[in-house]
Protein backbone atom coordinates (compact mmCIF):
# COMPACT_ATOMS: atom_id res chain seq x y z
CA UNK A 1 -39.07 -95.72 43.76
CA UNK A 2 -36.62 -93.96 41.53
CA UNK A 3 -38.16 -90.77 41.84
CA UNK A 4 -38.20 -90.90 45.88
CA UNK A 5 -34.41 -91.33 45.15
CA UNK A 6 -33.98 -88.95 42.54
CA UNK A 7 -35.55 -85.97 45.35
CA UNK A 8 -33.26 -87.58 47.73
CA UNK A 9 -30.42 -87.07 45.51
CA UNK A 10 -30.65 -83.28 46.18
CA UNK A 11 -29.34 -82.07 50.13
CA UNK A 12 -31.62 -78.81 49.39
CA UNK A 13 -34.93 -80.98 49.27
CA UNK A 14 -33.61 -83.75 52.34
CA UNK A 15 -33.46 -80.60 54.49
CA UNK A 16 -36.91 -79.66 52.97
CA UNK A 17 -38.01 -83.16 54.48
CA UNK A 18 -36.23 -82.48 57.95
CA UNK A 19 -37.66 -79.31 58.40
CA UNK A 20 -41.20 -81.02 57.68
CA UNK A 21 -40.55 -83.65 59.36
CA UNK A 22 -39.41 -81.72 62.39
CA UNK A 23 -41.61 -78.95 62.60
CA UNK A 24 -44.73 -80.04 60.92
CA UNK A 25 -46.99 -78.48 58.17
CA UNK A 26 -45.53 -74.89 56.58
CA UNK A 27 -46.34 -72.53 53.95
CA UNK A 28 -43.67 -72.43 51.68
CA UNK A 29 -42.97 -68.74 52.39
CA UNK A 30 -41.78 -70.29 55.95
CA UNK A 31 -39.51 -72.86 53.84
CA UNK A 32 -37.93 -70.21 51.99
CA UNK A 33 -37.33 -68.12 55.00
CA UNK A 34 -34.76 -70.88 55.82
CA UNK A 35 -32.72 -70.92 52.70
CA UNK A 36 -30.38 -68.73 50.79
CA UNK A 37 -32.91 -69.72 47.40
CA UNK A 38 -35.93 -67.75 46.29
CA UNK A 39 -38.98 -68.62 46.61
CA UNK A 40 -40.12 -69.71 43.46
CA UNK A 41 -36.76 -72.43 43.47
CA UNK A 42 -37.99 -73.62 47.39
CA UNK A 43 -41.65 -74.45 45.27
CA UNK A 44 -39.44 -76.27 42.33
CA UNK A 45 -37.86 -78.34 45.14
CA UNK A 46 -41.37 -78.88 46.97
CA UNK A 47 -43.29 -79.90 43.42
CA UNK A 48 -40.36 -82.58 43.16
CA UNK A 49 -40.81 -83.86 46.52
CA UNK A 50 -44.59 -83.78 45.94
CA UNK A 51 -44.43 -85.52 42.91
CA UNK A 52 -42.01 -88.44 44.43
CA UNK A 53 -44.89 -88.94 46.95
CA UNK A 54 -42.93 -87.84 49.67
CA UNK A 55 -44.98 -84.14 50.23
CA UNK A 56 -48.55 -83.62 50.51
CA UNK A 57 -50.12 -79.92 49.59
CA UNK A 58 -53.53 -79.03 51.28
CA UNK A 59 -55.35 -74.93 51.02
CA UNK A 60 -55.53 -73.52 54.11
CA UNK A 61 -56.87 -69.69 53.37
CA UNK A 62 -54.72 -68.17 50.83
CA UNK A 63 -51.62 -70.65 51.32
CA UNK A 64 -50.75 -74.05 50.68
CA UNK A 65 -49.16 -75.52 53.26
CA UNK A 66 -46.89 -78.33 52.70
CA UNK A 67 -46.82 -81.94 54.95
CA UNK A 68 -43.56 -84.55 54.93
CA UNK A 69 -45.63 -88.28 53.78
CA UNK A 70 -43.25 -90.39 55.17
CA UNK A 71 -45.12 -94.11 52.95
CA UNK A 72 -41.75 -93.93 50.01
CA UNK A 73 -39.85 -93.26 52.78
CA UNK A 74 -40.61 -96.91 54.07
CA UNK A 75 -40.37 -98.28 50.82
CA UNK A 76 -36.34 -96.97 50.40
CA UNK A 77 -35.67 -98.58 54.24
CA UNK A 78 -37.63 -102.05 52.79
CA UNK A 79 -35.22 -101.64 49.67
CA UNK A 80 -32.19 -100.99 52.05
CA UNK A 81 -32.85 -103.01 55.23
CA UNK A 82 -31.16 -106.72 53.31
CA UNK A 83 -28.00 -104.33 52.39
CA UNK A 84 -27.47 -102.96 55.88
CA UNK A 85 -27.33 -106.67 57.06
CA UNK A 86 -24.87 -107.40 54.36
CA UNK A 87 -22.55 -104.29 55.43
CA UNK A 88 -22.90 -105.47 59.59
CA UNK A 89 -21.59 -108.75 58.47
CA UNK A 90 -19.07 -107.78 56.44
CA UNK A 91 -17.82 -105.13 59.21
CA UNK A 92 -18.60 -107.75 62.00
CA UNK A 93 -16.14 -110.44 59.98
CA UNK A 94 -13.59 -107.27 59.45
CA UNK A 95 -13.59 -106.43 63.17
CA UNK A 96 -13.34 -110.46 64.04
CA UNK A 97 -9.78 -110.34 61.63
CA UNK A 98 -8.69 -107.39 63.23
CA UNK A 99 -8.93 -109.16 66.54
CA UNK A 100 -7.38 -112.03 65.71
CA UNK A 101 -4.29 -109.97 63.60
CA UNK A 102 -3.99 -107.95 67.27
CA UNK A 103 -4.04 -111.52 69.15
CA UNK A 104 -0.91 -112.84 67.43
């Protein structure tokens, strides 16, 4: 799991995954059509995701063309899911203070 979050750590390759995620399987010529990096640094970004698990590569003709896997991705929300209940409590008991603070 700590590469999935070291490619998450980057906001280049996150919007890497949106853009998969939103608009399916691309050549990375497409990728690098949508960012103000060369080519070769989109790839660098894309071996990092693909090595995390989180990309897939398959041939078709003469280009790769890249797929979000979304399985670490479910891992990290397993991993986060007990703090998010610990940060709704804590803002639920927060909220219930502020009420009673307004009340008196």
């Amino acid at each position: 799991m700590t590469d999935v979050f070291a490619a998450l750590a980057s906001p280049a390759r996150r919007e890497l995954l949106r853009l998969l995620r939103d608009e399916g399987a691309q050549p990375v010529r497409r990728l690098a059509d949508r960012f103000a990096m060369a080519r070769p640094s989109v790839s660098e970004h894309l071996k990092v995701l693909k090595d995390a698990g989180l990309v897939t590569e398959r041939r078709s003709g003469r280009e790769r063309l890249y797929s979000l896997d979304p399985g670490p991705l479910l891992e990290v929300r397993d991993w986060l899911t007990p703090y998010e209940r610990f940060w709704r409590e804590k803002l639920s008991g927060l909220h219930d203070l502020l009420d009673e603070i307004e009340d008196t």
